[in-house]
C-alpha atoms as a PDB file:
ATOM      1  CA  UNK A   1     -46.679  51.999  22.623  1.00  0.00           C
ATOM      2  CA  UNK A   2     -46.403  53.980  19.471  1.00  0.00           C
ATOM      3  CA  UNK A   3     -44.476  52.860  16.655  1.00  0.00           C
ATOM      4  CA  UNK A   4     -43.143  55.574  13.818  1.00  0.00           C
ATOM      5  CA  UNK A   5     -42.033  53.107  11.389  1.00  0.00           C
ATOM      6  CA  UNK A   6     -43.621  50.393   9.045  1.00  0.00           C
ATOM      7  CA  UNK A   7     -42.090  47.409  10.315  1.00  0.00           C
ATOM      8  CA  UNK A   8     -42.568  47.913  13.900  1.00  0.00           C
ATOM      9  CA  UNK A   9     -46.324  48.575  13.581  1.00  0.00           C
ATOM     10  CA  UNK A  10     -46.804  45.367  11.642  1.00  0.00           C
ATOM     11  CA  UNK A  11     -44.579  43.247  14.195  1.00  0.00           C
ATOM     12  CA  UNK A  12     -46.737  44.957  16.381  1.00  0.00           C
ATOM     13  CA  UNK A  13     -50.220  44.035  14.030  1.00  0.00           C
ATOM     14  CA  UNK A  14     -48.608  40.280  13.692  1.00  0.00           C
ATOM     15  CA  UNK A  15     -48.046  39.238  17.796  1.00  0.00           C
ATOM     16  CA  UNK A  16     -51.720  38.058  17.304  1.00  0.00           C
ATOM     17  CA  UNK A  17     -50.563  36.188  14.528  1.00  0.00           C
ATOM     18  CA  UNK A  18     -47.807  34.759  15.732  1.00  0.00           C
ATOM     19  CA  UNK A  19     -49.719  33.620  18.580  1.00  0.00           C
ATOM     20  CA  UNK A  20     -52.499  31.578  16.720  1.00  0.00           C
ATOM     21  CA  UNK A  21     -49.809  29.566  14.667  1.00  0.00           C
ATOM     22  CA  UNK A  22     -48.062  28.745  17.358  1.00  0.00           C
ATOM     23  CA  UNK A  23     -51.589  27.567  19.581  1.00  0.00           C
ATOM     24  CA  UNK A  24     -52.029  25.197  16.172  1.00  0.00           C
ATOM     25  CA  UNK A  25     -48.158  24.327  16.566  1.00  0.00           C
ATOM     26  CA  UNK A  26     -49.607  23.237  20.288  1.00  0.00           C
ATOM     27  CA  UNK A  27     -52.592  21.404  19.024  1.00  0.00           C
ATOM     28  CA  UNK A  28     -50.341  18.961  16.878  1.00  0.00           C
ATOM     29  CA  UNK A  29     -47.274  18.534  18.923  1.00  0.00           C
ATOM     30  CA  UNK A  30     -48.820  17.783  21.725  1.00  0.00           C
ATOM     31  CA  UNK A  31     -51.034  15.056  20.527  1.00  0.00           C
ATOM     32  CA  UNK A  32     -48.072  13.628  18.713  1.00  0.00           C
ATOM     33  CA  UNK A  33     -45.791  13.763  21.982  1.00  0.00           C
ATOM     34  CA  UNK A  34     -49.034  11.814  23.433  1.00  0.00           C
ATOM     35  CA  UNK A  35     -49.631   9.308  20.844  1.00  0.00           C
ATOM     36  CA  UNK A  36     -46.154   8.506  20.559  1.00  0.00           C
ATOM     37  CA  UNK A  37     -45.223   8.067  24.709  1.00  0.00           C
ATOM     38  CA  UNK A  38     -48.332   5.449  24.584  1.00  0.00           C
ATOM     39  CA  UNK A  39     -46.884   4.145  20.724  1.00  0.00           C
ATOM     40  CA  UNK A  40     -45.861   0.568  21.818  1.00  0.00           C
ATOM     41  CA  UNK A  41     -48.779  -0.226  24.144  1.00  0.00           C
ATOM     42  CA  UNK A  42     -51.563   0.807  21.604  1.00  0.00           C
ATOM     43  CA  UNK A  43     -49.111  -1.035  18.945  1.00  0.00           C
ATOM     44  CA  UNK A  44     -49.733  -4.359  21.387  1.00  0.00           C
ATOM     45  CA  UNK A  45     -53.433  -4.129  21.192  1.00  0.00           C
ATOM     46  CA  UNK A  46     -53.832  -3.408  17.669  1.00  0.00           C
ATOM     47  CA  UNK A  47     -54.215  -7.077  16.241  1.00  0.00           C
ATOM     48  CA  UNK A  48     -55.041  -5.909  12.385  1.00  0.00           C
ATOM     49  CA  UNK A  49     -51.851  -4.774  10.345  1.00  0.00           C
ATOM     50  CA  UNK A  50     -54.643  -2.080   8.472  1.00  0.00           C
ATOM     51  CA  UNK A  51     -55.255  -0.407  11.962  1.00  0.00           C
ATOM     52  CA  UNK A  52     -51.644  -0.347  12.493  1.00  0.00           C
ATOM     53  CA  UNK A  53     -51.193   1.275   9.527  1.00  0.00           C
ATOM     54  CA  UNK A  54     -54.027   3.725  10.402  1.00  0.00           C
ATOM     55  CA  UNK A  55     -52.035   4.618  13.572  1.00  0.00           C
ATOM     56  CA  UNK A  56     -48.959   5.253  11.303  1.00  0.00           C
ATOM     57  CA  UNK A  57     -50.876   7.693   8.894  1.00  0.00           C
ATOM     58  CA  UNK A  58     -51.892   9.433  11.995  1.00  0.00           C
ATOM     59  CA  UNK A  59     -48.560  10.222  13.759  1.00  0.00           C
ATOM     60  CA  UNK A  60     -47.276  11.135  10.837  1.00  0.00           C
ATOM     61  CA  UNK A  61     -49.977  13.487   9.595  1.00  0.00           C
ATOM     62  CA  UNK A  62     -49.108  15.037  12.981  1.00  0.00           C
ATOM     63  CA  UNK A  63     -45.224  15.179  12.522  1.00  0.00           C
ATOM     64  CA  UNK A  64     -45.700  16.624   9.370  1.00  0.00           C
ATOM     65  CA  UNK A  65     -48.074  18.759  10.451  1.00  0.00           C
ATOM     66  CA  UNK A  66     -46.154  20.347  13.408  1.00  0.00           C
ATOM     67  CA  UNK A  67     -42.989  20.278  10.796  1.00  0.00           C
ATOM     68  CA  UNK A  68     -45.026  22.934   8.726  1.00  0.00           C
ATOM     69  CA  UNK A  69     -45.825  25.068  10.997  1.00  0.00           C
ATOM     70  CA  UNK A  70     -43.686  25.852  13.154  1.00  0.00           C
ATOM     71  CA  UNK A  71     -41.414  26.763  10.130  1.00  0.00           C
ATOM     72  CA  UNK A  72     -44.598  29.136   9.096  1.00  0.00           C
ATOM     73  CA  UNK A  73     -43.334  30.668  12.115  1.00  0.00           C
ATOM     74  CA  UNK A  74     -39.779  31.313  11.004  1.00  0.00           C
ATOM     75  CA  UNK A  75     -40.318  31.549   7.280  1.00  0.00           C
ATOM     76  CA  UNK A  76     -38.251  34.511   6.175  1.00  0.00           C
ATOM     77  CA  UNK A  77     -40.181  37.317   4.658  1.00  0.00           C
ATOM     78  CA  UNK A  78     -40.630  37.450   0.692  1.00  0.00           C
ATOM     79  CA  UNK A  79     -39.644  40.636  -0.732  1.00  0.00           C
ATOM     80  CA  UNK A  80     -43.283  41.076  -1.950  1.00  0.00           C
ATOM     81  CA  UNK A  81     -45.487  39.994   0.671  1.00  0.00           C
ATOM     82  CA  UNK A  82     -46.037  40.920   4.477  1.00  0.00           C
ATOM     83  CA  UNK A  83     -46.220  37.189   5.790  1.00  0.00           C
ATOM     84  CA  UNK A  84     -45.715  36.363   9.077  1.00  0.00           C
ATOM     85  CA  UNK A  85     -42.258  35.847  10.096  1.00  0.00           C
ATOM     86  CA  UNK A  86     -40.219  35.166  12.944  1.00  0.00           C
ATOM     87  CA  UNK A  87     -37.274  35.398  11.248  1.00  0.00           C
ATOM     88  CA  UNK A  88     -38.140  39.389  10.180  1.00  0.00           C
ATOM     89  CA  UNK A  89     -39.541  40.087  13.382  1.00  0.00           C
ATOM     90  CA  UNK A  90     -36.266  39.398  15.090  1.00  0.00           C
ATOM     91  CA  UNK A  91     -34.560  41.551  12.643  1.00  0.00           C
ATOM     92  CA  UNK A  92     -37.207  44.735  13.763  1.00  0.00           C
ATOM     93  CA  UNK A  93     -36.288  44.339  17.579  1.00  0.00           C
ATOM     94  CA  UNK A  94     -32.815  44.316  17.111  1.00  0.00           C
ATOM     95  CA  UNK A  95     -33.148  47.693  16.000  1.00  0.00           C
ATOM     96  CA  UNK A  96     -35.601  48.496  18.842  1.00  0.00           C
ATOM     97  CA  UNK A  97     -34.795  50.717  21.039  1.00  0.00           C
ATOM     98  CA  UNK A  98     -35.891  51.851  24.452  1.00  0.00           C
ATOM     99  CA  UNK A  99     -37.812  54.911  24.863  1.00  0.00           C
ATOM    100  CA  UNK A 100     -39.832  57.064  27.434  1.00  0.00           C
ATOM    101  CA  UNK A 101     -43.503  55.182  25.866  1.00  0.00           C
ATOM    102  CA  UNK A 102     -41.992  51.356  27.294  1.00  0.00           C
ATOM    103  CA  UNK A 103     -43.410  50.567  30.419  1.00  0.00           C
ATOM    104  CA  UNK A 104     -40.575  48.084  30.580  1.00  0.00           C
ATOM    105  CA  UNK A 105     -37.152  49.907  32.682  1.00  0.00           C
ATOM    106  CA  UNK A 106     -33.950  49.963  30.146  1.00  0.00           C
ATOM    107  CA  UNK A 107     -32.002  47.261  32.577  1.00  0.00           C
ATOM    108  CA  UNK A 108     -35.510  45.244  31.433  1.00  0.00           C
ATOM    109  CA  UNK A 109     -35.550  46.170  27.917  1.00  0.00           C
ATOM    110  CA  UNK A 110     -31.991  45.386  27.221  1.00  0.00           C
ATOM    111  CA  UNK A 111     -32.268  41.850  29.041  1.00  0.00           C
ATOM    112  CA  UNK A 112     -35.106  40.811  27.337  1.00  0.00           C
ATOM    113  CA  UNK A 113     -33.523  42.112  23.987  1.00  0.00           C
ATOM    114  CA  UNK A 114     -30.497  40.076  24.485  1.00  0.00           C
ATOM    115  CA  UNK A 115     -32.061  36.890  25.586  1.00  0.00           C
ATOM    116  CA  UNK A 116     -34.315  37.224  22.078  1.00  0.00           C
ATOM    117  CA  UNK A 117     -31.220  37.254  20.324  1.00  0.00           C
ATOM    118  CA  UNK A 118     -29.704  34.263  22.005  1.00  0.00           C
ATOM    119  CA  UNK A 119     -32.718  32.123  21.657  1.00  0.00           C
ATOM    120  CA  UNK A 120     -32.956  32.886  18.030  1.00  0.00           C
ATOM    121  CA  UNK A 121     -29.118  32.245  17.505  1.00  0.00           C
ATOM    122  CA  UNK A 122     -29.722  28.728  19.312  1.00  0.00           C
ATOM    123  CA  UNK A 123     -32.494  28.434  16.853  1.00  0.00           C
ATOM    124  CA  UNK A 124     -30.131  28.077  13.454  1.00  0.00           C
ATOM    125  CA  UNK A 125     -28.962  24.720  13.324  1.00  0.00           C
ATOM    126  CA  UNK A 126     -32.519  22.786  13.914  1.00  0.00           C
ATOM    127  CA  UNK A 127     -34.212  25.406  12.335  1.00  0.00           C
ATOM    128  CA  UNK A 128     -32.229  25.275   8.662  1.00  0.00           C
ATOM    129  CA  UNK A 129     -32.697  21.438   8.977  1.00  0.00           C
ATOM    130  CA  UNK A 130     -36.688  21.857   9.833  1.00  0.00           C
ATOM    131  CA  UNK A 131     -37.187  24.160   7.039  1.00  0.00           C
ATOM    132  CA  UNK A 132     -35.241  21.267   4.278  1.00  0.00           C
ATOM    133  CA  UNK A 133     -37.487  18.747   5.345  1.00  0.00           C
ATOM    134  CA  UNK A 134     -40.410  21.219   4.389  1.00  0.00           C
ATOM    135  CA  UNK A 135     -38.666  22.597   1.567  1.00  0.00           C
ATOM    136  CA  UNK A 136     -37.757  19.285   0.001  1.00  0.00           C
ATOM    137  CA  UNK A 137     -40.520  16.962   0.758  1.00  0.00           C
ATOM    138  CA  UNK A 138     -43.615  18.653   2.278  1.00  0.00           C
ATOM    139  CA  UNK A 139     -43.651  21.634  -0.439  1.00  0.00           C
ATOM    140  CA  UNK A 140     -42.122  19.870  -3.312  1.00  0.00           C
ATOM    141  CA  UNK A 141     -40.304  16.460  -3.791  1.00  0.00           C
ATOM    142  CA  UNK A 142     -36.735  17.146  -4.538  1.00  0.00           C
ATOM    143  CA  UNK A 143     -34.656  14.482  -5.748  1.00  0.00           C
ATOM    144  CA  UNK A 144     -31.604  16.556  -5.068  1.00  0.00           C
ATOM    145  CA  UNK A 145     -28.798  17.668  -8.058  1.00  0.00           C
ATOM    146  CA  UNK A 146     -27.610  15.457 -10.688  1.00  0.00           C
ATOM    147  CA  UNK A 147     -24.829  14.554  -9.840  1.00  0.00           C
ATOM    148  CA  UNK A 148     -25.924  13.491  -5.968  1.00  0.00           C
ATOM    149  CA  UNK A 149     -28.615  11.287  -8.406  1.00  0.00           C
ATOM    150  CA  UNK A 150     -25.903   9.637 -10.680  1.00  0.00           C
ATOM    151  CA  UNK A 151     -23.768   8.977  -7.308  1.00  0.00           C
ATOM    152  CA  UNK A 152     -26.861   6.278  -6.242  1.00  0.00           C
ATOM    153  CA  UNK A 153     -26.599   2.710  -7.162  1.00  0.00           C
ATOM    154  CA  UNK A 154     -29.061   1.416  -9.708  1.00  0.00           C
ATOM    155  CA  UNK A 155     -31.833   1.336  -8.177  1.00  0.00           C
ATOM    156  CA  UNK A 156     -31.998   3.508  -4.984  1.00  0.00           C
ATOM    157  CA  UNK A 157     -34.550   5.547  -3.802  1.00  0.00           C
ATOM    158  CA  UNK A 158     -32.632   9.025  -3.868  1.00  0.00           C
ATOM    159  CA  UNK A 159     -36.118  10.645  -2.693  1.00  0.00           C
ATOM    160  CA  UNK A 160     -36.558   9.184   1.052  1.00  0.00           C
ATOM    161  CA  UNK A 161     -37.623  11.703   3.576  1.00  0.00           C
ATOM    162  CA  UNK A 162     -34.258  11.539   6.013  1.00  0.00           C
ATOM    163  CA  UNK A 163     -34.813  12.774   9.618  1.00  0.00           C
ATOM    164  CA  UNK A 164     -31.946  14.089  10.750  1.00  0.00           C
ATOM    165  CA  UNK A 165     -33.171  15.574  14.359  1.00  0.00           C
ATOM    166  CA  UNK A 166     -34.403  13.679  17.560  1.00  0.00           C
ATOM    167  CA  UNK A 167     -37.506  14.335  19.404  1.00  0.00           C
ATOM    168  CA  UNK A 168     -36.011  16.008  21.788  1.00  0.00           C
ATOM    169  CA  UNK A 169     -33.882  18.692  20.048  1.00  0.00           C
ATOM    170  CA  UNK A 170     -37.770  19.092  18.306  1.00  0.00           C
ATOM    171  CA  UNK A 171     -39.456  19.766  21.621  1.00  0.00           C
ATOM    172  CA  UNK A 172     -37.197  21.731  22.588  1.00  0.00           C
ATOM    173  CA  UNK A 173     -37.374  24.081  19.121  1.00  0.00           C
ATOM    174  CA  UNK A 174     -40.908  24.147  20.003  1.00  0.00           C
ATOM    175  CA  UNK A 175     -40.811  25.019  23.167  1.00  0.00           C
ATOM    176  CA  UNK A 176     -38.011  28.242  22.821  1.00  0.00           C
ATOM    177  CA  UNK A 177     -40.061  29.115  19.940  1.00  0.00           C
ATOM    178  CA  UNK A 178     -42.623  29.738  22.484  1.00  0.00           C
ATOM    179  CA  UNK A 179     -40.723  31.573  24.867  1.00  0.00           C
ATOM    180  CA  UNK A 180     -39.474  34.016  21.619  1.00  0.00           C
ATOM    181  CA  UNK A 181     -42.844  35.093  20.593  1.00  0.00           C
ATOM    182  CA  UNK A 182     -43.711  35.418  24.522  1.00  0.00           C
ATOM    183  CA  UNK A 183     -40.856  37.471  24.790  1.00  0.00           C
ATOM    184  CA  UNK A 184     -41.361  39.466  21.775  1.00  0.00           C
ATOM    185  CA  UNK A 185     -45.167  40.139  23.722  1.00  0.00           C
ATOM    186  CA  UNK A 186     -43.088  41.169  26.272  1.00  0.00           C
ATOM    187  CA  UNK A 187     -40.793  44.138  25.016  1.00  0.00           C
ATOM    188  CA  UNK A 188     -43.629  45.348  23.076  1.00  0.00           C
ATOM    189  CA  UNK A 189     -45.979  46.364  26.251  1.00  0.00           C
ATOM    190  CA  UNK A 190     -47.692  43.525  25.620  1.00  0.00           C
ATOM    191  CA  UNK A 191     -48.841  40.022  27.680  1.00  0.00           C
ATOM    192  CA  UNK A 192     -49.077  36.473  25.710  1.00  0.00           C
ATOM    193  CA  UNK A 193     -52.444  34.682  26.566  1.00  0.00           C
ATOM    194  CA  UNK A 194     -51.055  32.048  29.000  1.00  0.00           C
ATOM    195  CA  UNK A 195     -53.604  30.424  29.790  1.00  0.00           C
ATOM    196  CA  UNK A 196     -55.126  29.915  26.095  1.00  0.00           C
ATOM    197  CA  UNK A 197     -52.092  28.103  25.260  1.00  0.00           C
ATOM    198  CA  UNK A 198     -52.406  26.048  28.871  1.00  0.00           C
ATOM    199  CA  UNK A 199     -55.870  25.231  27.765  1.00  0.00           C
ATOM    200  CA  UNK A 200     -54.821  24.187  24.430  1.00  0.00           C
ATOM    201  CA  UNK A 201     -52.033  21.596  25.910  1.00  0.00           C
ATOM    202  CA  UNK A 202     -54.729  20.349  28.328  1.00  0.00           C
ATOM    203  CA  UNK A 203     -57.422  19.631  25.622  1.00  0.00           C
ATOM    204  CA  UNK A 204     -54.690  17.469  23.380  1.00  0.00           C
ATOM    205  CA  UNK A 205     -53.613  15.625  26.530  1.00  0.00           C
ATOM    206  CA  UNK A 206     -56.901  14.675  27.530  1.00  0.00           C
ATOM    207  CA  UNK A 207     -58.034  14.032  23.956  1.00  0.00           C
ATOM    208  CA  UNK A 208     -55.103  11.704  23.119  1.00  0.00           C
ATOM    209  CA  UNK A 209     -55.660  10.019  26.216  1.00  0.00           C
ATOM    210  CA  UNK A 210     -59.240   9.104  25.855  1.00  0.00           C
ATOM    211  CA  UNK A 211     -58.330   8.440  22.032  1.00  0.00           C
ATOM    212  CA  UNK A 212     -55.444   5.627  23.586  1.00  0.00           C
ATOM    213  CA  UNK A 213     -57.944   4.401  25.940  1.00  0.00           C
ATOM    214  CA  UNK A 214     -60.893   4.227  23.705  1.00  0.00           C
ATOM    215  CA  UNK A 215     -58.488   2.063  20.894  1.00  0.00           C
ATOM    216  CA  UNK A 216     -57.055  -0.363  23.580  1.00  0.00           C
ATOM    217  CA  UNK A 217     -60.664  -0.714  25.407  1.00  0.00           C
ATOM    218  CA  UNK A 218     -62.409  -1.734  22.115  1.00  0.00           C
ATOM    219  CA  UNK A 219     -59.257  -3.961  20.994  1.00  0.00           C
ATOM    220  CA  UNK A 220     -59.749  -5.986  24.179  1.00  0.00           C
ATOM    221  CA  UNK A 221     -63.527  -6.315  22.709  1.00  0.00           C
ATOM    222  CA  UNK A 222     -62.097  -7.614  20.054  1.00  0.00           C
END
């Protein structure tokens, strides 16, 4: 396809992009989801409270890790720089239309134009309380306004990173997130490397698992 104006062509430039993020988004999900499925058997064999706490630094590196960067993904764009962005790139294909250089039929085009905009409407919710988390304690460490700081006992810690999303509702931001850029591969002419991002689930799977089975087999060492 051929794209006459600015933001289409960098959309266009930034599927790549997109892409790569989300393969790293992959690389530490996926090892989380691992680590944590197998959490209270390693727990069992770990008899030292400092490899315990090893563990811990590990799972969360990877929490907070995946937390970044999938909202890298939907970062809006600053006014002043051309960084990758979800959130701008659905903003270009709603404006998309279909023309005689799409490969894709209009019935096609308009289907996978409207299930874009549902996915990234479903998005919002988990999305605005993702990007806090980053905002307010992986970027900076907000202690929030006055007057929610005066409203604290004596004493509190007003800072505490608060969770306020399940694993699930996670996996499953990461996994539409997925299907969006897929689909934004899609009504551009364009076909997302499947298999790369197979291969990438694959390699953390196996990895985590001979990680789990390497701790537990030299545990039982002792």
């Amino acid at each position: 396809m051929k794209f006459e104006y600015d933001d289409i062509d960098l959309l266009y430039r930034s599927l790549i992009i997109f892409e790569e993020e989300y393969i790293s988004l992959i690389y530490y999900w996926e090892t989380y989801k691992k680590i944590f499925d197998q959490h209270r058997i390693i727990n069992s064999g770990l008899t030292s409270p400092a490899s315990r706490f090893s563990l811990s630094i590990i799972s969360s590196s990877l929490i907070r890790q995946s937390w970044s960067s999938i909202i890298r993904i939907w970062d809006k764009k600053l006014k002043y720089e051309n960084n990758m962005s979800l959130h701008k790139a659905h903003e270009v294909i709603k404006t998309l239309t279909h023309t005689e250089n799409s490969n894709l039929s209009e019935m096609d085009f308009k289907e996978i134009k409207g299930c874009i905009n549902r996915l990234v409407f479903k998005q919002k919710n988990i999305k605005d309380r993702i990007e806090n988390i980053r905002n307010d304690h992986l970027a900076h460490k907000n202690l929030g306004s006055l007057d929610k700081i005066k409203a604290y006992p004596p004493g509190t810690r007003f800072d505490q990173l608060f969770i306020d999303h399940t694993l699930i509702e996670f996996d499953n931001f990461y996994k539409e997130t997925g299907e969006i850029i897929s689909l934004f591969y899609k009504i551009l002419d364009r076909n997302v490397n499947q298999p790369n991002r197979d291969h990438a689930i694959r390699v953390c799977h196996e990895g985590a698992d001979e990680l789990i089975e390497k701790i537990l087999y030299e545990q039982k060492k002792g």
